[in-house]
C-alpha atoms as a PDB file:
ATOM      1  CA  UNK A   1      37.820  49.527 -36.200  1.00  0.00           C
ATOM      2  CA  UNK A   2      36.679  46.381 -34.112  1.00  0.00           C
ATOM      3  CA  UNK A   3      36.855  42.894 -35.551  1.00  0.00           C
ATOM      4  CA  UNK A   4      33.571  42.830 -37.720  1.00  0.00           C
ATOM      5  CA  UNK A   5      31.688  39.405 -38.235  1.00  0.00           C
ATOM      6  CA  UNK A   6      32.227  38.041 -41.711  1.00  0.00           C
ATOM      7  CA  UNK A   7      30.902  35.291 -44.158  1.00  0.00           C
ATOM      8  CA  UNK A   8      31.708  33.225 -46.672  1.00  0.00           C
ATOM      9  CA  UNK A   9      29.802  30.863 -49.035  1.00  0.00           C
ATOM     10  CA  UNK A  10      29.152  28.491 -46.141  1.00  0.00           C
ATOM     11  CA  UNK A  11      30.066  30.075 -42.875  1.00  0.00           C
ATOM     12  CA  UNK A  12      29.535  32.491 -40.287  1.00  0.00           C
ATOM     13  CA  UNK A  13      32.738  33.648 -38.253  1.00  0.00           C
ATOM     14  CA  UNK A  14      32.414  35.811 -35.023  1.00  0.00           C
ATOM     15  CA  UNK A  15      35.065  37.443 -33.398  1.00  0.00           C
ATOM     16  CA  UNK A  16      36.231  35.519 -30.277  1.00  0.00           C
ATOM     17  CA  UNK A  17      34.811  36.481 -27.095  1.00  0.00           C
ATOM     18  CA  UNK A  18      34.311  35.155 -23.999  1.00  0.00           C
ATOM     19  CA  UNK A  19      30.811  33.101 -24.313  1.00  0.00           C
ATOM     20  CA  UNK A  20      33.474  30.940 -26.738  1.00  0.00           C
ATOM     21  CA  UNK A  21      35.552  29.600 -23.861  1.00  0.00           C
ATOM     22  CA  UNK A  22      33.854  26.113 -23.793  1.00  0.00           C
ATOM     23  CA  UNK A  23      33.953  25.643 -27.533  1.00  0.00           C
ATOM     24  CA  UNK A  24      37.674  26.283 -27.193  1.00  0.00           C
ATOM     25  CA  UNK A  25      37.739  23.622 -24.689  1.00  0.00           C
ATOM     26  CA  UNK A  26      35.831  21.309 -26.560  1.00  0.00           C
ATOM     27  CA  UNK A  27      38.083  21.884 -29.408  1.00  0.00           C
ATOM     28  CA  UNK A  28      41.146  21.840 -27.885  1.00  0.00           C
ATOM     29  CA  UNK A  29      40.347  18.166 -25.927  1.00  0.00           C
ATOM     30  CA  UNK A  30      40.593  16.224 -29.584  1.00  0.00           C
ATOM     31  CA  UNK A  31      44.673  15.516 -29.513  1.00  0.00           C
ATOM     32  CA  UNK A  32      44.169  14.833 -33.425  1.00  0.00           C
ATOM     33  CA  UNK A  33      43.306  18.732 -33.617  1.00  0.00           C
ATOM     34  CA  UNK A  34      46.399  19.848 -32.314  1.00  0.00           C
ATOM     35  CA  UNK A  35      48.389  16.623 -33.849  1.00  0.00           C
ATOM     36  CA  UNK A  36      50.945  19.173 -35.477  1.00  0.00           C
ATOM     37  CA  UNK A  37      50.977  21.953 -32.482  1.00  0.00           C
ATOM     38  CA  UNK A  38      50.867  20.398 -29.264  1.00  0.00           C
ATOM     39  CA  UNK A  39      50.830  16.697 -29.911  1.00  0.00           C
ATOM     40  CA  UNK A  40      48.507  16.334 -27.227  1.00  0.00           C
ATOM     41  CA  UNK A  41      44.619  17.348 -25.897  1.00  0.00           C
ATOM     42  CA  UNK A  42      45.155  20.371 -23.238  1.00  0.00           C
ATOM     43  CA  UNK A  43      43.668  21.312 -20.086  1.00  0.00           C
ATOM     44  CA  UNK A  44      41.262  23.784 -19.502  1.00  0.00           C
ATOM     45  CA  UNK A  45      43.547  25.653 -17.289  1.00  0.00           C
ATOM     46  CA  UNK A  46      46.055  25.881 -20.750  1.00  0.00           C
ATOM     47  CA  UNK A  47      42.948  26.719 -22.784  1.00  0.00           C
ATOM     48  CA  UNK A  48      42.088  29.617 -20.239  1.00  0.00           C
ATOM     49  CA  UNK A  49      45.677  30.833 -20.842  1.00  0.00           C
ATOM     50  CA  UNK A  50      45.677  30.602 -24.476  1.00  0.00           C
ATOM     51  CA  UNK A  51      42.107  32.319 -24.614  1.00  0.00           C
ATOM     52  CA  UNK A  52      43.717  35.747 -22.602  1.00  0.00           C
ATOM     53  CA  UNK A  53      45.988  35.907 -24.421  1.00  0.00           C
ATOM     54  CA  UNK A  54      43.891  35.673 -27.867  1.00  0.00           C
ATOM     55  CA  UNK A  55      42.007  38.291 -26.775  1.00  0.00           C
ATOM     56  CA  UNK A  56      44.815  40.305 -25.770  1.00  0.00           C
ATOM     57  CA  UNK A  57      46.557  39.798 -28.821  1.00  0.00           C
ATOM     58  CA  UNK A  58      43.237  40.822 -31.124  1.00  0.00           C
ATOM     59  CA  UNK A  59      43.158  44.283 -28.969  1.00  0.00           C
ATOM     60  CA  UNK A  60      46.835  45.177 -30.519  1.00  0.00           C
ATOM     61  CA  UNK A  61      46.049  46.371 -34.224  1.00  0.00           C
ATOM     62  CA  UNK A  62      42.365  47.396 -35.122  1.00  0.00           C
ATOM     63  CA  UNK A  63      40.343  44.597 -36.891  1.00  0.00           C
ATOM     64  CA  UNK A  64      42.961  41.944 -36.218  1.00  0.00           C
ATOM     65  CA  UNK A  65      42.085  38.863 -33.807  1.00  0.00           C
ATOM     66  CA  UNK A  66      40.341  35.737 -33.941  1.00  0.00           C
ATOM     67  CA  UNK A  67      36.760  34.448 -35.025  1.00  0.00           C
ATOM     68  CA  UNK A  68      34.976  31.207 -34.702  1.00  0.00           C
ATOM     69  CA  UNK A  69      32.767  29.734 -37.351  1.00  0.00           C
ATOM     70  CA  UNK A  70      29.794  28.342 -37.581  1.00  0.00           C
ATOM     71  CA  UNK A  71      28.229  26.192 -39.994  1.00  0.00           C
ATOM     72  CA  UNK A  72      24.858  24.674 -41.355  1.00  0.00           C
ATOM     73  CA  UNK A  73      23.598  21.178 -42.558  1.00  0.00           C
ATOM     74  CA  UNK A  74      27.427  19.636 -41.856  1.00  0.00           C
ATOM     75  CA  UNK A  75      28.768  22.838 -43.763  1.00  0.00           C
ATOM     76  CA  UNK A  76      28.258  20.990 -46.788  1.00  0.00           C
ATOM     77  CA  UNK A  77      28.364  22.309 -50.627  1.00  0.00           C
ATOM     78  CA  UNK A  78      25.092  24.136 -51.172  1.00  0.00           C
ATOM     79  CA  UNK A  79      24.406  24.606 -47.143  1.00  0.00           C
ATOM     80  CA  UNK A  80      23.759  28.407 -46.167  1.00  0.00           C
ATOM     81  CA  UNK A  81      25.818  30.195 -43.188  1.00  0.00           C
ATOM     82  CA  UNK A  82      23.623  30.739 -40.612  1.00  0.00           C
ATOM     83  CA  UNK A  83      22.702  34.239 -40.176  1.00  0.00           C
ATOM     84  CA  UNK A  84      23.568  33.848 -36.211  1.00  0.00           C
ATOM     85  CA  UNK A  85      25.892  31.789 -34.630  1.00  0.00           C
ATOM     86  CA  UNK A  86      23.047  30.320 -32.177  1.00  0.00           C
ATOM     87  CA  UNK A  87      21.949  28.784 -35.709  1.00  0.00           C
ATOM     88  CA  UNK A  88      24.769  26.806 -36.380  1.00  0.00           C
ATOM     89  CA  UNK A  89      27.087  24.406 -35.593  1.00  0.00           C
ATOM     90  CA  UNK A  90      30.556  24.874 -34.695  1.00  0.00           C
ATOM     91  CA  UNK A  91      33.385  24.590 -37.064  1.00  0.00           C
ATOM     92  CA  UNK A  92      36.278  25.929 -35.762  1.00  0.00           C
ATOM     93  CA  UNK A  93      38.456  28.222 -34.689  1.00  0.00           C
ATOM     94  CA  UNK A  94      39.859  31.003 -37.551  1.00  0.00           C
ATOM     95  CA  UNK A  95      43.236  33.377 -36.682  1.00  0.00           C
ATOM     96  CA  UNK A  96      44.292  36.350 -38.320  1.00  0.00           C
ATOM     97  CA  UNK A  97      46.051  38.127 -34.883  1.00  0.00           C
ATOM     98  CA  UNK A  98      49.197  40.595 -35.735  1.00  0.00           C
ATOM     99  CA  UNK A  99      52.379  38.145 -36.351  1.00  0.00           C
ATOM    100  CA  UNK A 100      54.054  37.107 -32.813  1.00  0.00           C
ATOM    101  CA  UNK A 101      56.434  34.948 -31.780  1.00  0.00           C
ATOM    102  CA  UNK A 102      60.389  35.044 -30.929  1.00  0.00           C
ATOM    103  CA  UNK A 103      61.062  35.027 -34.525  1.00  0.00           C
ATOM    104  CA  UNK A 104      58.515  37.868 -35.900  1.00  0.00           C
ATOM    105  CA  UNK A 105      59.467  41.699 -35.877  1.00  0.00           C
ATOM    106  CA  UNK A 106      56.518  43.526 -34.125  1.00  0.00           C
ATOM    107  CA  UNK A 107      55.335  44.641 -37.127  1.00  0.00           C
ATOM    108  CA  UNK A 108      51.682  45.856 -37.170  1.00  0.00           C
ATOM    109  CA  UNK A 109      51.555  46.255 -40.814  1.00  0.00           C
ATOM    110  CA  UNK A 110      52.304  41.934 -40.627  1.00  0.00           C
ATOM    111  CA  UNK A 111      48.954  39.239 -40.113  1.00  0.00           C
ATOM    112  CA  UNK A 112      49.492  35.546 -39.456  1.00  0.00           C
ATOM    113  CA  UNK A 113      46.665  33.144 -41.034  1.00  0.00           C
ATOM    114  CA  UNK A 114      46.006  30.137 -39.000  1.00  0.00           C
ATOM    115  CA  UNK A 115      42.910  27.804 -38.452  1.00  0.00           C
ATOM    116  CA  UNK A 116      41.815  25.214 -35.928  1.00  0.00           C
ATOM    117  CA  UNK A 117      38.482  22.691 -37.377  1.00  0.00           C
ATOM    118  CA  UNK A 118      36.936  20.474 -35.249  1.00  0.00           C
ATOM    119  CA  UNK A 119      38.020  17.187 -37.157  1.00  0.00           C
ATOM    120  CA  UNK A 120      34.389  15.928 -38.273  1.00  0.00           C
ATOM    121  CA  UNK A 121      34.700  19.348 -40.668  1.00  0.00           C
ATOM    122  CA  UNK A 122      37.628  18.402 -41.991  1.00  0.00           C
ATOM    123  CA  UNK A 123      38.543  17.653 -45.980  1.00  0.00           C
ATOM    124  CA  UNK A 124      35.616  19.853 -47.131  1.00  0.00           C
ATOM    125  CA  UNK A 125      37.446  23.427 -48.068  1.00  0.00           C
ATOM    126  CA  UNK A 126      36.041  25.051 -45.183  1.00  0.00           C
ATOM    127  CA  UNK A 127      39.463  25.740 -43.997  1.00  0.00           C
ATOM    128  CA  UNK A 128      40.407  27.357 -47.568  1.00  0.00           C
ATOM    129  CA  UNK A 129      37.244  29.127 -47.569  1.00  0.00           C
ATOM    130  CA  UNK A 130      37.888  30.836 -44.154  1.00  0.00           C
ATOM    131  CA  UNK A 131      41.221  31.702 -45.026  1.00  0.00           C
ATOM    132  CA  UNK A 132      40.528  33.749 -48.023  1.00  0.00           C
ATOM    133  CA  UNK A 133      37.802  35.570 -46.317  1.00  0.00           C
ATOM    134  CA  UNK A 134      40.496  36.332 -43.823  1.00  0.00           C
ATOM    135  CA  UNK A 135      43.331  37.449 -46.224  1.00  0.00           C
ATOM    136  CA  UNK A 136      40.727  39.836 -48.482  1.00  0.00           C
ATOM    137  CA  UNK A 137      39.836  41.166 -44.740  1.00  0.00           C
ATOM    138  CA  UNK A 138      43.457  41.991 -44.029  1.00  0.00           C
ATOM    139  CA  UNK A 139      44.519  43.661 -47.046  1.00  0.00           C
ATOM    140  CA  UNK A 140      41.031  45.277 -48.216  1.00  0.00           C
ATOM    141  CA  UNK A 141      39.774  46.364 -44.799  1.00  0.00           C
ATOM    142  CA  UNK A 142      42.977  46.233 -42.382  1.00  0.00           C
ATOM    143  CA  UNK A 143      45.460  47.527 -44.854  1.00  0.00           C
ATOM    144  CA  UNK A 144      47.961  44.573 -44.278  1.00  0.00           C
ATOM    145  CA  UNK A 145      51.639  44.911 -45.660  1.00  0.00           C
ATOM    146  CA  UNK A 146      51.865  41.063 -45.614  1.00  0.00           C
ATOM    147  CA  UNK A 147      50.212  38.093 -44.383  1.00  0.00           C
ATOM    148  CA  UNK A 148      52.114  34.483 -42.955  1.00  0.00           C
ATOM    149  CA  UNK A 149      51.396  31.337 -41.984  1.00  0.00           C
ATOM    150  CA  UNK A 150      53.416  28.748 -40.347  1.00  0.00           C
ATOM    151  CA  UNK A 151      53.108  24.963 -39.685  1.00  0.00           C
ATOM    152  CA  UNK A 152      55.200  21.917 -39.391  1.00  0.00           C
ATOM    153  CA  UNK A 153      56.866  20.652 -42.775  1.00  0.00           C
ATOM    154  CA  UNK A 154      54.988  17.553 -42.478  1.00  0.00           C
ATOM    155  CA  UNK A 155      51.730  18.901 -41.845  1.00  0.00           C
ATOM    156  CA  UNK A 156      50.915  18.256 -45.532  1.00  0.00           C
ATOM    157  CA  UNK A 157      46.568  19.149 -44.961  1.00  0.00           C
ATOM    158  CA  UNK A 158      47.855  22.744 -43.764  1.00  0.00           C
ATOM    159  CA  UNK A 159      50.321  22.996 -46.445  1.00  0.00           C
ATOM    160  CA  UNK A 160      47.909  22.244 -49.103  1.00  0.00           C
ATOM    161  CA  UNK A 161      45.139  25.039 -47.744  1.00  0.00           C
ATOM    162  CA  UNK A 162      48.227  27.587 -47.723  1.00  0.00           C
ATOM    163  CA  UNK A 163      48.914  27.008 -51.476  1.00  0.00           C
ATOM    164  CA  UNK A 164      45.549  26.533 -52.250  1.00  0.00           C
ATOM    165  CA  UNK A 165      44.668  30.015 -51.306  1.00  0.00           C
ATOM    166  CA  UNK A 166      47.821  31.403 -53.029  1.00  0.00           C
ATOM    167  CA  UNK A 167      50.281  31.423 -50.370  1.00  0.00           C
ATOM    168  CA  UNK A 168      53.861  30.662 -51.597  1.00  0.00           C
ATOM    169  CA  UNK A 169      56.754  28.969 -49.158  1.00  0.00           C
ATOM    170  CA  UNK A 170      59.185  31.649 -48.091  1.00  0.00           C
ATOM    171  CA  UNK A 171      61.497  29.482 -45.411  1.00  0.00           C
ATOM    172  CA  UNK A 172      62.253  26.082 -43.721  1.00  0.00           C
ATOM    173  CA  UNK A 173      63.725  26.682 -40.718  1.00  0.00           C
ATOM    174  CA  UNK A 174      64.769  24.546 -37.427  1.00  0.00           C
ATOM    175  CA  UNK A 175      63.754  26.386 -33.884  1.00  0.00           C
ATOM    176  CA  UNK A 176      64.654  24.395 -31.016  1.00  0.00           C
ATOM    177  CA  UNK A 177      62.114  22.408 -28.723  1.00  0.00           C
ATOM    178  CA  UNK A 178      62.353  21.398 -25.186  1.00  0.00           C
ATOM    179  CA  UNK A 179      60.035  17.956 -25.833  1.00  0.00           C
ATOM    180  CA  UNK A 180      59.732  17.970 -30.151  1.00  0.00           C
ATOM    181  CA  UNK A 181      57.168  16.491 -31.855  1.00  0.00           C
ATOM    182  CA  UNK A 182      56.994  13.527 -34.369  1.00  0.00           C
ATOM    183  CA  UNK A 183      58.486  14.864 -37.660  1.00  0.00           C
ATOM    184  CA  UNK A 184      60.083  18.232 -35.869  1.00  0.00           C
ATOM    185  CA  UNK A 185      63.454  17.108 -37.382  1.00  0.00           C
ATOM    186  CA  UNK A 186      61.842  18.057 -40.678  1.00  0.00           C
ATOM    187  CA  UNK A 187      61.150  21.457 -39.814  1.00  0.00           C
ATOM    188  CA  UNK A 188      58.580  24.519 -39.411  1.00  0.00           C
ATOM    189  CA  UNK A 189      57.662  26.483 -42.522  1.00  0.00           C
ATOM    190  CA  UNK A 190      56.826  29.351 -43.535  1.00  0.00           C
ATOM    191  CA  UNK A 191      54.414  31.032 -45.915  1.00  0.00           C
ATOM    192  CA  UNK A 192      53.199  34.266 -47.441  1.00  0.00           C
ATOM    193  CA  UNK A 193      50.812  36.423 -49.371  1.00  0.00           C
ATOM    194  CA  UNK A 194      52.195  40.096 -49.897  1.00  0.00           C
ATOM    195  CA  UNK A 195      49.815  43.008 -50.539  1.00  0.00           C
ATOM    196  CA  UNK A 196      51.195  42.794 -54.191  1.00  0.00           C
ATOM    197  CA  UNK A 197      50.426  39.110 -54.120  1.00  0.00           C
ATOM    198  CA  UNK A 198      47.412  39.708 -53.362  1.00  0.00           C
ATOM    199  CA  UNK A 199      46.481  42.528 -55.768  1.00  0.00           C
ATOM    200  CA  UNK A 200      47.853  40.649 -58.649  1.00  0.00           C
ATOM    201  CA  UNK A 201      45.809  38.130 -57.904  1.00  0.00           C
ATOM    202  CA  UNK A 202      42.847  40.016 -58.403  1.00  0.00           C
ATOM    203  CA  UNK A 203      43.714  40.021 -62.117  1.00  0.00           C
END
């Protein structure tokens, strides 16, 4: 099953491909965006790294990957997706590639949620909105066992679109960095929706 292209009140999101590599650039070249990841704007040459492996990662468990979104009329309330991404703006970058990391099992039956806006779409739900399009993807049309999300603990906007989507803290933990961040000695943490979560949900 290939990534389909999915929608939500106000966006479009198309799985990640190649013809995306600029955006990703673009994105990636606002140090506020990656404030809480990598503290710092990166280079195309990191951005062509990240991007293989992206695409690598999204070939690993059918329907998994990542999508960018696109927006009309500022992706405001009452604004329409646009019924092709030529027709819209771009929003940002949404994640939903099997869980990786030192710290994750290879478990293909585990999702990890993450998004990426470009900052002037920021504080308007979009990245809520995106998210639970991607978590009723996992567990209605992937099948998902269980879905995570991790940020920093002081990353208090991502923390607030994980429980507002119904995600529920599982951990605080401590990994150790080579050149931390502002706020690392606070911690990474951890969130979760199980498929029971989910379901529950529902009623």
């Amino acid at each position: 099953m290939p990534q389909p292209v999915l929608t939500t009140d106000r966006l479009l999101l198309v799985p990640l491909a190649d013809r995306h590599l600029d955006l990703e650039i673009a994105l990636d070249a606002d140090p506020e965006v990656l404030r809480f990841i990598w503290g710092r704007a990166r280079s195309r040459d990191e951005v062509l790294a990240s991007h293989a492996q992206r695409i690598a990662l999204a070939g690993r468990v059918d329907g998994l990957g990542y999508w960018m979104a696109f927006g009309t009329g500022g992706a405001v309330p009452g604004s329409t997706p646009p019924t092709r991404e030529e027709e819209g703006e771009f929003v940002g970058l949404m994640m939903l590639p099997p869980a990786h990391g030192p710290d994750q099992p290879d478990d293909p039956t585990v999702a990890e949620l993450g998004y990426r806006l470009v900052r002037r779409y920021w504080r308007r739900g979009l990245a809520s909105e995106a998210s639970r399009v991607l978590l009723r993807h996992a567990f209605d049309t992937v099948g998902q066992r269980r879905v995570i999300a991790q940020t920093m603990a002081v990353n208090t906007g991502s923390r607030g679109v994980l429980r507002a989507v119904g995600m529920r803290h599982v951990r605080t933990y401590f990994p150790a960095w080579d050149d931390p961040l502002p706020g690392t000695e606070q911690g990474e943490v951890e969130y979760e929706m199980t498929r029971g979560m989910w379901e529950a949900g529902r009623h």
